[in-house]
PDB file of N, CA and C in Angstrom:
ATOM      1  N   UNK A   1       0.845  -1.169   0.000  1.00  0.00           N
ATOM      2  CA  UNK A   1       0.000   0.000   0.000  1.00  0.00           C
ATOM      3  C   UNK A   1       0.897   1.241   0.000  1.00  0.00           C
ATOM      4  N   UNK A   2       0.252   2.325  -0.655  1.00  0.00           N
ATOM      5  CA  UNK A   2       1.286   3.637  -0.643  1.00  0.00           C
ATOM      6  C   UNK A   2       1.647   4.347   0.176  1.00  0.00           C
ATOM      7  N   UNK A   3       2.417   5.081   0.460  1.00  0.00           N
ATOM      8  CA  UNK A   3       2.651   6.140   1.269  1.00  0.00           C
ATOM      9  C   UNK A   3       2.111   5.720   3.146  1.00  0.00           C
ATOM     10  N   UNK A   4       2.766   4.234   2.890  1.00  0.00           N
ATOM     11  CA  UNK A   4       3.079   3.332   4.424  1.00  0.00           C
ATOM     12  C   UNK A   4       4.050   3.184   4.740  1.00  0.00           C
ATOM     13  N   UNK A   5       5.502   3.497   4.024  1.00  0.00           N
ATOM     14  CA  UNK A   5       6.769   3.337   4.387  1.00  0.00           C
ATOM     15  C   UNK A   5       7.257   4.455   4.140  1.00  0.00           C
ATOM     16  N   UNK A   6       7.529   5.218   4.412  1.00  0.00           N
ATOM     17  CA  UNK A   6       7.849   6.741   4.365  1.00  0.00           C
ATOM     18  C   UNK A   6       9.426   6.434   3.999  1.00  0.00           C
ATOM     19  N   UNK A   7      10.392   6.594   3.092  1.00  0.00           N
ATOM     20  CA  UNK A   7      11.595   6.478   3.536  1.00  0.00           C
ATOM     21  C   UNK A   7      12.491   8.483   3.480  1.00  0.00           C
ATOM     22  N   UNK A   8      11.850   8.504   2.377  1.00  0.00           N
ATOM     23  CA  UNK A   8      12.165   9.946   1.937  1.00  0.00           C
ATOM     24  C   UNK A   8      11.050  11.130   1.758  1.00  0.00           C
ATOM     25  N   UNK A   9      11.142  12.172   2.002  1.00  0.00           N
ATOM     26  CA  UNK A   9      10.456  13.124   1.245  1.00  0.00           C
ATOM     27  C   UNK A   9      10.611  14.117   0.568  1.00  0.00           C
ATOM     28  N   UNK A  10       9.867  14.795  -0.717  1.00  0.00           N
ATOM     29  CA  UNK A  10      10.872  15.621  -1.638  1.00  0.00           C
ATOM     30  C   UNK A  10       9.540  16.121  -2.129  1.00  0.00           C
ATOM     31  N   UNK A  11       9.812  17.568  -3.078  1.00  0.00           N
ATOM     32  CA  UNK A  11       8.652  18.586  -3.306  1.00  0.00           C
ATOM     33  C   UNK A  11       9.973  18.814  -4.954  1.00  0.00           C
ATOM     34  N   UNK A  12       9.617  19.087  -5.987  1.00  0.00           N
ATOM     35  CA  UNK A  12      10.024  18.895  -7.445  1.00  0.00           C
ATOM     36  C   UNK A  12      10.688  20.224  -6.937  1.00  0.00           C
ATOM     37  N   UNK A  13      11.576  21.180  -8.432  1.00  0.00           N
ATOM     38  CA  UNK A  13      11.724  22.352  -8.313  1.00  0.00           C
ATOM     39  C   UNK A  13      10.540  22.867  -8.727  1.00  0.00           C
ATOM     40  N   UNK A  14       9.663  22.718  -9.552  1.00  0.00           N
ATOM     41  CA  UNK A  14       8.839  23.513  -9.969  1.00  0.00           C
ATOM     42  C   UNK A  14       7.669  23.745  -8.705  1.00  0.00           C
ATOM     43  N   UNK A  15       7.483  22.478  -8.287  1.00  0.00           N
ATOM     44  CA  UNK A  15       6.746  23.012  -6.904  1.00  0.00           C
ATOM     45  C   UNK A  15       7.435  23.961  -5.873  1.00  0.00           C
ATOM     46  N   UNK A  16       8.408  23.863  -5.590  1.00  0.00           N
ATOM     47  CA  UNK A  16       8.991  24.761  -4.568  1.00  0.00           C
ATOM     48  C   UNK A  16       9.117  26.250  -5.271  1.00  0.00           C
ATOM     49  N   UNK A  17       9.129  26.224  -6.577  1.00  0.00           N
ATOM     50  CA  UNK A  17       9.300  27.853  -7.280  1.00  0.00           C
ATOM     51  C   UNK A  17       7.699  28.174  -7.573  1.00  0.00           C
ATOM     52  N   UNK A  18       6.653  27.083  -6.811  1.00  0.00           N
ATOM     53  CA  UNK A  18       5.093  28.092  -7.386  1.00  0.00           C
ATOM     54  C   UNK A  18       4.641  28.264  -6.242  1.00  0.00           C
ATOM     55  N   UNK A  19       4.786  26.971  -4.658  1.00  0.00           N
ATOM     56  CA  UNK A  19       3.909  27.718  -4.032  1.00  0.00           C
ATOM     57  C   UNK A  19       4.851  27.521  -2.814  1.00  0.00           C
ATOM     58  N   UNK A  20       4.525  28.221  -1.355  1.00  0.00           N
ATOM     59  CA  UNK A  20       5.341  28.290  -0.533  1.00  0.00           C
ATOM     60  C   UNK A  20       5.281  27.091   0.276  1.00  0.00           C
ATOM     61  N   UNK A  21       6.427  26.852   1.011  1.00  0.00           N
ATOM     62  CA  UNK A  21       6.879  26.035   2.032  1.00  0.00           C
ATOM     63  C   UNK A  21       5.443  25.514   2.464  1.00  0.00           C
ATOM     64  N   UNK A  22       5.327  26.260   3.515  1.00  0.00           N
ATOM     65  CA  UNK A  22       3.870  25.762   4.602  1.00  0.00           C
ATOM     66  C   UNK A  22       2.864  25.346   3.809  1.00  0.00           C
ATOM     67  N   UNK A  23       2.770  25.296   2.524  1.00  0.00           N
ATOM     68  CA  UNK A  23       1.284  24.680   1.158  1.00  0.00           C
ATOM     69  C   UNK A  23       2.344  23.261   1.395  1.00  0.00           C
ATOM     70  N   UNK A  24       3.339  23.094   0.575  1.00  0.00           N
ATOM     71  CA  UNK A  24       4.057  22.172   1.036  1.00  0.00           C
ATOM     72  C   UNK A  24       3.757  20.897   1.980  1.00  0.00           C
ATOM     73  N   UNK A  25       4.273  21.763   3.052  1.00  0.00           N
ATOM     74  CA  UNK A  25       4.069  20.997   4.183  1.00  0.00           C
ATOM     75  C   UNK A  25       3.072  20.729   4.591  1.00  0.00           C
ATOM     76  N   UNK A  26       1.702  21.139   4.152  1.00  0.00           N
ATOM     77  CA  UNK A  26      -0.196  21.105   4.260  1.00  0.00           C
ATOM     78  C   UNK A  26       0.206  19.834   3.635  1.00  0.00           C
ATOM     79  N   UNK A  27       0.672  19.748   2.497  1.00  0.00           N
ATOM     80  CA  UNK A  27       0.390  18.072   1.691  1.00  0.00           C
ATOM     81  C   UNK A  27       0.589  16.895   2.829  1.00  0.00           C
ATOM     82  N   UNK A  28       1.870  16.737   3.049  1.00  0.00           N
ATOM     83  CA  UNK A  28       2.791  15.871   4.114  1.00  0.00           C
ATOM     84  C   UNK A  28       1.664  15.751   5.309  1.00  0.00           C
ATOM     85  N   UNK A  29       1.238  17.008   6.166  1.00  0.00           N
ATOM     86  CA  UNK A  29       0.284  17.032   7.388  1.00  0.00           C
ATOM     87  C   UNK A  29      -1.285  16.307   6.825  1.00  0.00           C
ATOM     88  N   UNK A  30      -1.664  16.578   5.521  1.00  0.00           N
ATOM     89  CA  UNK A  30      -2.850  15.910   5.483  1.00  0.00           C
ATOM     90  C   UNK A  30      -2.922  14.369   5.036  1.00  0.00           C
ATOM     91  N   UNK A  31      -2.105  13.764   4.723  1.00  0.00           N
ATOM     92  CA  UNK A  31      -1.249  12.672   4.777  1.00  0.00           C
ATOM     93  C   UNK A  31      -1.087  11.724   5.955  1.00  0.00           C
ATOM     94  N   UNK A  32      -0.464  12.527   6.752  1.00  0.00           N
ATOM     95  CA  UNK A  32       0.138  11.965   7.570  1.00  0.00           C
ATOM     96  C   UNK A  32      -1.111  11.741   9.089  1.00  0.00           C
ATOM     97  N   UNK A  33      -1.712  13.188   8.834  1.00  0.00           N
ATOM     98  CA  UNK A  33      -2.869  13.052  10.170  1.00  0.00           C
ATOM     99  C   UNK A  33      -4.407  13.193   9.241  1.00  0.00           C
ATOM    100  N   UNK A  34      -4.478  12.576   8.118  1.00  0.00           N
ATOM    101  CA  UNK A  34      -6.550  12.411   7.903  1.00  0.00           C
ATOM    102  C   UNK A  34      -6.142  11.303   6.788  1.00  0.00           C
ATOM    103  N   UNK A  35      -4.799  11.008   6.013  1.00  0.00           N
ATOM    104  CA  UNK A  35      -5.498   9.822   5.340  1.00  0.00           C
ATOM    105  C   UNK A  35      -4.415   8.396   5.747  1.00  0.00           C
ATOM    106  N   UNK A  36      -3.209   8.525   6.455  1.00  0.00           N
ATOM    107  CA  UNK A  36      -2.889   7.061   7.017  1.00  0.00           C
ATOM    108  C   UNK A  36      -3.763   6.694   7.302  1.00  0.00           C
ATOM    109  N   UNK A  37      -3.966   5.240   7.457  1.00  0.00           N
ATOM    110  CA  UNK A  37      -4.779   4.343   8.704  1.00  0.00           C
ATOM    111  C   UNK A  37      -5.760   4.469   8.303  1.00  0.00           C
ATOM    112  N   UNK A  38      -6.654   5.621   6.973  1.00  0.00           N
ATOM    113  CA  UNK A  38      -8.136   5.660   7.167  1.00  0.00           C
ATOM    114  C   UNK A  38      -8.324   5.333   5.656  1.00  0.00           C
ATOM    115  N   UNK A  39      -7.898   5.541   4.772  1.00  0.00           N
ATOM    116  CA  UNK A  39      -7.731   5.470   3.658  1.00  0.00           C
ATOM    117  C   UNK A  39      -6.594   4.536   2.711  1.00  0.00           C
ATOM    118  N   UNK A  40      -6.771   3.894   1.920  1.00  0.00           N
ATOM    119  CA  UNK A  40      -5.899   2.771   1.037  1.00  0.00           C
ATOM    120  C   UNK A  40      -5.419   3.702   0.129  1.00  0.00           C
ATOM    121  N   UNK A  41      -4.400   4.232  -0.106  1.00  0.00           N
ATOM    122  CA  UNK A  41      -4.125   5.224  -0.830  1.00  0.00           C
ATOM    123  C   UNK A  41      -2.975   4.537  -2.343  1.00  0.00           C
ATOM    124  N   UNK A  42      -3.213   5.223  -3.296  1.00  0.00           N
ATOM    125  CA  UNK A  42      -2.619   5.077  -4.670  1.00  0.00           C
ATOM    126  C   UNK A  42      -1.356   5.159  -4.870  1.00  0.00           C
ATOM    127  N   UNK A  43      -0.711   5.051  -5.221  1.00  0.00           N
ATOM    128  CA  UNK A  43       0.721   5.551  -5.797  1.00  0.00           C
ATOM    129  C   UNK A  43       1.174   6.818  -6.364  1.00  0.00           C
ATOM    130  N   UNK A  44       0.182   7.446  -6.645  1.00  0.00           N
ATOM    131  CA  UNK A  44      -0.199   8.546  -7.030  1.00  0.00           C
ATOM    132  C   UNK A  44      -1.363   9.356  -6.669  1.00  0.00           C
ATOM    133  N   UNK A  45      -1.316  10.070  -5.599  1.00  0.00           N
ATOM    134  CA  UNK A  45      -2.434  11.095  -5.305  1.00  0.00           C
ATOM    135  C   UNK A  45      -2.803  12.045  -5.933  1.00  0.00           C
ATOM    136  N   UNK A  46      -4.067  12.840  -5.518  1.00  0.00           N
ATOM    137  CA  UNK A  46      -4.105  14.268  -6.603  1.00  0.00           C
ATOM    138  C   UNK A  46      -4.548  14.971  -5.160  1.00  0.00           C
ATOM    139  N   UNK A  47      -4.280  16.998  -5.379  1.00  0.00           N
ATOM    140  CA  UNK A  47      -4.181  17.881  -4.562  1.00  0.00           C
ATOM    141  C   UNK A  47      -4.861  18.599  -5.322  1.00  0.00           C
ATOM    142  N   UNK A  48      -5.509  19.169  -4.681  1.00  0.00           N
ATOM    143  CA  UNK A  48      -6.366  20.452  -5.363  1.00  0.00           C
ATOM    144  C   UNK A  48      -6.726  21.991  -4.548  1.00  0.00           C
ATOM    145  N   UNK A  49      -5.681  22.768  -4.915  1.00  0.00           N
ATOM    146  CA  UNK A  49      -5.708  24.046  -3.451  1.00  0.00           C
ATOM    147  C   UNK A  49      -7.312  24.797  -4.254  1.00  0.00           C
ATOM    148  N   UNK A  50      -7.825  24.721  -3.068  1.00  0.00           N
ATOM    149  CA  UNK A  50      -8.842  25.677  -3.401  1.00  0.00           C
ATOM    150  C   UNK A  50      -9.070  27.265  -2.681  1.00  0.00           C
ATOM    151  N   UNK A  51      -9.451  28.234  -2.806  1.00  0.00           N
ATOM    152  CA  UNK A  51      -9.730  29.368  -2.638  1.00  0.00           C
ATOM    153  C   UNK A  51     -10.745  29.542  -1.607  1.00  0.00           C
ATOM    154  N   UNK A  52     -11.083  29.304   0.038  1.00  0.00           N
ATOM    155  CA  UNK A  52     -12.243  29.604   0.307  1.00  0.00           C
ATOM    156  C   UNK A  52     -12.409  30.256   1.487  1.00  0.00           C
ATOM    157  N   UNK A  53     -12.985  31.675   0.827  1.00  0.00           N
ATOM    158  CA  UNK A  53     -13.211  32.871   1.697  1.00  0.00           C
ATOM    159  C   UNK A  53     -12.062  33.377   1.789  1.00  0.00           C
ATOM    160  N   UNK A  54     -11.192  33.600   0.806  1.00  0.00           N
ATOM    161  CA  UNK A  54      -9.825  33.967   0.951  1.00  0.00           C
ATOM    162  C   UNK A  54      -8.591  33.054   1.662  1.00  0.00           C
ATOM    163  N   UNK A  55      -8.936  31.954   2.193  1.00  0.00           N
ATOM    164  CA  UNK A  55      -8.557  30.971   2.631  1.00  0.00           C
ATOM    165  C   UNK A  55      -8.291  29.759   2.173  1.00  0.00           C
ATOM    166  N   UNK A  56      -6.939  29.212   2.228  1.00  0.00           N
ATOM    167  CA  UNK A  56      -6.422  27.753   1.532  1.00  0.00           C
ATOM    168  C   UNK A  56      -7.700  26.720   2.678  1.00  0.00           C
ATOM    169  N   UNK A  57      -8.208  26.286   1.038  1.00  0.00           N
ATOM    170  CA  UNK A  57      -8.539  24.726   1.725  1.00  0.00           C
ATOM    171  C   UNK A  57      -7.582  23.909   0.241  1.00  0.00           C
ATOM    172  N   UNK A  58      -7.489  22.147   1.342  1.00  0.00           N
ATOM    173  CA  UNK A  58      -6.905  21.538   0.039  1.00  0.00           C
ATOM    174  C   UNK A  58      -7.775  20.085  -0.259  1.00  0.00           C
ATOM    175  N   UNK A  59      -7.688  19.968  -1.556  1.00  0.00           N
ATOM    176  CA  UNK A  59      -9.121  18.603  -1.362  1.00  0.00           C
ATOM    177  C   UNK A  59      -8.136  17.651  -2.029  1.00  0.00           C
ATOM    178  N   UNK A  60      -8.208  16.526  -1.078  1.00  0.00           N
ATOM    179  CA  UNK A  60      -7.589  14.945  -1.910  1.00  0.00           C
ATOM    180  C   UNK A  60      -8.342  14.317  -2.381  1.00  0.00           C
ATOM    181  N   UNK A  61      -7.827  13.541  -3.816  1.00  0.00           N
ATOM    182  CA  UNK A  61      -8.757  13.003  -4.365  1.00  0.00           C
ATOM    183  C   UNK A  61      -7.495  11.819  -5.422  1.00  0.00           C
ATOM    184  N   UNK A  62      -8.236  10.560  -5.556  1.00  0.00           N
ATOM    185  CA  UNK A  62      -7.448  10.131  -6.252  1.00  0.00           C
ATOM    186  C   UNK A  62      -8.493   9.043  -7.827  1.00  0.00           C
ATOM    187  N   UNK A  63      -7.573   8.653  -8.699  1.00  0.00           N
ATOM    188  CA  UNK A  63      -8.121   8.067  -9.937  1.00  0.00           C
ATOM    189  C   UNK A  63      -8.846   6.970  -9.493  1.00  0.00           C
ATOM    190  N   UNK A  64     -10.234   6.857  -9.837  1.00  0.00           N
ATOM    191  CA  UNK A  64     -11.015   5.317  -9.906  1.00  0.00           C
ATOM    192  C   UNK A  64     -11.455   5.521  -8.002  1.00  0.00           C
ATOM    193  N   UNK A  65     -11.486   6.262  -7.548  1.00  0.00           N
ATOM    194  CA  UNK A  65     -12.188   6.427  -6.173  1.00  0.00           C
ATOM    195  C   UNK A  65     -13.111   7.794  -5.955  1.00  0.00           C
ATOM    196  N   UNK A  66     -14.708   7.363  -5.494  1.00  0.00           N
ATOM    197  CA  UNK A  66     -15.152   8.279  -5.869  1.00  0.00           C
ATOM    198  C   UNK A  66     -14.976   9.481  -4.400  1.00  0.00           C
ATOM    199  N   UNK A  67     -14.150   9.376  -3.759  1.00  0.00           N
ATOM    200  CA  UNK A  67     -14.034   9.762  -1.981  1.00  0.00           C
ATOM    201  C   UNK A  67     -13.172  10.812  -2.555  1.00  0.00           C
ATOM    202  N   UNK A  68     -13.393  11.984  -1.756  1.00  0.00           N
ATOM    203  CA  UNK A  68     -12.448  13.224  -1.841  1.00  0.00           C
ATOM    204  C   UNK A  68     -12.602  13.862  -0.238  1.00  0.00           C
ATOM    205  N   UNK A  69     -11.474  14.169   0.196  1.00  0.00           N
ATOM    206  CA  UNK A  69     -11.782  14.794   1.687  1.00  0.00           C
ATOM    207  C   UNK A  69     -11.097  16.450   1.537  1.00  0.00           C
ATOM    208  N   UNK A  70     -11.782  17.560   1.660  1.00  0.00           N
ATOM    209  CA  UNK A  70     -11.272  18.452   1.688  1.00  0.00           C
ATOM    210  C   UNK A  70     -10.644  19.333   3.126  1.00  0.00           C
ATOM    211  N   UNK A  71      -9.868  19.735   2.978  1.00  0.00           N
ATOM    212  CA  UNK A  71      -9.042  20.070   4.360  1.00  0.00           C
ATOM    213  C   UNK A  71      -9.189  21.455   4.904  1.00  0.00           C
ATOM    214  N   UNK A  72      -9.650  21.976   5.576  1.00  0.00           N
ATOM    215  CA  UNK A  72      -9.318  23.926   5.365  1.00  0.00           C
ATOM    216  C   UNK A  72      -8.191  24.204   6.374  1.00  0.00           C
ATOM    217  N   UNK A  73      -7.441  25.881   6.184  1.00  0.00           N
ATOM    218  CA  UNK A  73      -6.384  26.022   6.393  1.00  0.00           C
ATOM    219  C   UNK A  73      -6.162  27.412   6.702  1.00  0.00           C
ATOM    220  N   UNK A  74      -5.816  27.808   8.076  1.00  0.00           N
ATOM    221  CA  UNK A  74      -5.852  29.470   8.190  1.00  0.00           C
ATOM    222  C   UNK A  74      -4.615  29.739   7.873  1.00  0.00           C
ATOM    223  N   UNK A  75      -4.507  29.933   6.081  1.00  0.00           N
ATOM    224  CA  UNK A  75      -3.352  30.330   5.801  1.00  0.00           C
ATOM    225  C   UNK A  75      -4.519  30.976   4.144  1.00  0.00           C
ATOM    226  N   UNK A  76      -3.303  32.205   4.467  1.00  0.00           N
ATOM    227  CA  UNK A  76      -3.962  33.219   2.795  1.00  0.00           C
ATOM    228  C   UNK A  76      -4.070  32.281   1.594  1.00  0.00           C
ATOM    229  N   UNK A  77      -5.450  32.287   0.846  1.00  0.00           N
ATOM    230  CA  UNK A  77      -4.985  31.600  -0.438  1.00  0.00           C
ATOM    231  C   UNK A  77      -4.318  32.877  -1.270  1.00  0.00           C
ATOM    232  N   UNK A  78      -3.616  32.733  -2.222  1.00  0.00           N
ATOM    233  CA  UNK A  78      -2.963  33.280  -3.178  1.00  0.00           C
ATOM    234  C   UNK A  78      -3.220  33.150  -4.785  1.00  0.00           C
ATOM    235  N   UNK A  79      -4.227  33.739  -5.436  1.00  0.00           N
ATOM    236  CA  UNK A  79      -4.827  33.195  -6.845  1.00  0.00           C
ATOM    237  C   UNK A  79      -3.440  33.205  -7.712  1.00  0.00           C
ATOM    238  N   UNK A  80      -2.239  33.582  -7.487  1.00  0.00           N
ATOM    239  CA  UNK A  80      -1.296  33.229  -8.745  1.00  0.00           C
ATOM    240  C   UNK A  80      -0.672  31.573  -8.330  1.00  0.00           C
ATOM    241  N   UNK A  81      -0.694  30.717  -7.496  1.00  0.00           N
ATOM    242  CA  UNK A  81      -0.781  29.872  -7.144  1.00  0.00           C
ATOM    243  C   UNK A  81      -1.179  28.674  -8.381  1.00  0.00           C
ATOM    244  N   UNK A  82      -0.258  27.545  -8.479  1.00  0.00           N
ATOM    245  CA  UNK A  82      -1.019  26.473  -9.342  1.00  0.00           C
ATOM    246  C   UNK A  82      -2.129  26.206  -8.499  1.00  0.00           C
ATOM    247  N   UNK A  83      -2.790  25.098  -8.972  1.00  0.00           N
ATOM    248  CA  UNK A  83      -3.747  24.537  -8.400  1.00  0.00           C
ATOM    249  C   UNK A  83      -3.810  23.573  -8.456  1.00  0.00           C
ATOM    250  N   UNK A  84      -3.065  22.520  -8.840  1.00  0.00           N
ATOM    251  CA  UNK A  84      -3.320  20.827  -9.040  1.00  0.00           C
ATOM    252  C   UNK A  84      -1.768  20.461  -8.710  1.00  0.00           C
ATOM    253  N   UNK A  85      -1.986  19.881  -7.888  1.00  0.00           N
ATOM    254  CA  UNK A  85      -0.443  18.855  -7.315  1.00  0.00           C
ATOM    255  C   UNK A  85      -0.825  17.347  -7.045  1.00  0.00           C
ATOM    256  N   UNK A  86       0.519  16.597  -7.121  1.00  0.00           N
ATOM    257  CA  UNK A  86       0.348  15.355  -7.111  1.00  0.00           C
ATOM    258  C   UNK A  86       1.124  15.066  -5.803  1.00  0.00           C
ATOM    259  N   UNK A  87       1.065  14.082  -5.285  1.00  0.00           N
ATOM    260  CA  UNK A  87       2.261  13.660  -4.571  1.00  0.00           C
ATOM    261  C   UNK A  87       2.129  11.953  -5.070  1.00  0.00           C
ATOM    262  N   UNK A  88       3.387  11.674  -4.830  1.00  0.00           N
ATOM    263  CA  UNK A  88       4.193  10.277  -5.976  1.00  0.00           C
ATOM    264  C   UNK A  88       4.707   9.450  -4.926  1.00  0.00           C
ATOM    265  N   UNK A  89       4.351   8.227  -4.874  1.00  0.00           N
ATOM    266  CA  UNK A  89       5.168   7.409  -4.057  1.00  0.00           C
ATOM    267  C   UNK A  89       6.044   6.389  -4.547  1.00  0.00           C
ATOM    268  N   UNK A  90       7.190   6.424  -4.898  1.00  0.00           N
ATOM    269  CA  UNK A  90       8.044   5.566  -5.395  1.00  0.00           C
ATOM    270  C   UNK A  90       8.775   4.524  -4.421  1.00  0.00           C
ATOM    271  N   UNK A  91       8.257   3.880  -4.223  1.00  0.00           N
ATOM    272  CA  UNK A  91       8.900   2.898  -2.949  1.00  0.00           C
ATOM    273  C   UNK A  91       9.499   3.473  -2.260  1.00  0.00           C
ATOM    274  N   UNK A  92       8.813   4.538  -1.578  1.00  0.00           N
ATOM    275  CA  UNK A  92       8.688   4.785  -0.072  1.00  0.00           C
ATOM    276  C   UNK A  92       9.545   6.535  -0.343  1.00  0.00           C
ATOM    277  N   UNK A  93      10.094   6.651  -1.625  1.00  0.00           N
ATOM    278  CA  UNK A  93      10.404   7.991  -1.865  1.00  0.00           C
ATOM    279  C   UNK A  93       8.760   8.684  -2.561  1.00  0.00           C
ATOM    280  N   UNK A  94       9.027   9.800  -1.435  1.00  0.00           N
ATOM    281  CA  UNK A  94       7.599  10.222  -1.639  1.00  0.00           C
ATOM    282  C   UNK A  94       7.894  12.059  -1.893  1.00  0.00           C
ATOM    283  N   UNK A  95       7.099  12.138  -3.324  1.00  0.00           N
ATOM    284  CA  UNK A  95       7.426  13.491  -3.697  1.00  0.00           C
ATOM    285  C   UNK A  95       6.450  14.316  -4.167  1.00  0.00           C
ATOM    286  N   UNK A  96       5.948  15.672  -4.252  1.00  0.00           N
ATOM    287  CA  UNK A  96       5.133  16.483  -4.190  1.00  0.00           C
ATOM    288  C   UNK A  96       5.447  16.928  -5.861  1.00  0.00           C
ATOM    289  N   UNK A  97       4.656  16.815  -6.479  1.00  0.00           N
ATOM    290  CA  UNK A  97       5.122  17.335  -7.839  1.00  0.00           C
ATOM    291  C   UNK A  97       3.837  18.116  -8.723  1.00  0.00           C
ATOM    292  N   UNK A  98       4.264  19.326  -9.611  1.00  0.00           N
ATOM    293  CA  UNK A  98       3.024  20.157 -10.353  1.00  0.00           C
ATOM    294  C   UNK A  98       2.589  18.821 -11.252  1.00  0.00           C
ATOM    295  N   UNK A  99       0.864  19.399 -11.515  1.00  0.00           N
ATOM    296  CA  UNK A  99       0.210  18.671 -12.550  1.00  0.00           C
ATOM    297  C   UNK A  99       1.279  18.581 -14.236  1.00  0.00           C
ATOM    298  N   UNK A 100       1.898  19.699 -14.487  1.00  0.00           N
ATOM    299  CA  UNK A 100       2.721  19.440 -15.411  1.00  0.00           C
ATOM    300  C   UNK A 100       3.473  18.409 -15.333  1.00  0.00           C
ATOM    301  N   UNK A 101       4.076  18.225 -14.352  1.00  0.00           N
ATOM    302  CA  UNK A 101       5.420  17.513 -14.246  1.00  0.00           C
ATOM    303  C   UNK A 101       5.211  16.062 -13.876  1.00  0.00           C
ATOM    304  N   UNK A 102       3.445  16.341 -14.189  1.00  0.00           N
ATOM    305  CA  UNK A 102       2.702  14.406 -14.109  1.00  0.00           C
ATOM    306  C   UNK A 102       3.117  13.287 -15.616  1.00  0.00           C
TER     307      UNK A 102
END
């Protein structure tokens, strides 16, 4: 199962040059405390920052499951911001990467 052996963690360059650190680290925290243990997760996740009330929420969602849990976040959203991230689990190297760089 994915993202059960943690060995590494890593965010692409292009993610670290679009959105800041602490969006970042929102991925890793919603991960780590709402979908271990509760969820069978993919090899490939999807991220989706959304805008609400001026406020980051982030919604997980992955291919062929119809379950999405959205997260909210008292941190500014920012509209120049991508909006679609992945995070990748490669035997246990686990990395945050833009929808481009899918």
């Amino acid at each position: 199962m994915a993202f059960t052996n943690t060995r590494r963690r890593y965010a692409s360059f292009d993610t670290v040059a679009s959105i800041p650190g602490e969006v970042i680290d929102a991925f890793w925290y919603i991960i780590d405390h709402h979908l271990k243990g509760v969820f069978q997760m993919n090899p490939v996740i999807n991220f989706e920052l959304l805008n609400s009330s001026g406020l980051l929420s982030i919604r997980f969602s992955q291919e062929h499951d119809p379950t999405s849990v959205i997260v909210d976040f008292d941190y500014p959203f920012n509209q120049s911001w991508q909006t679609l991230f992945h995070a990748v689990d490669n035997m246990g190297r686990e990395t945050i990467i833009t929808d481009q760089e899918m």
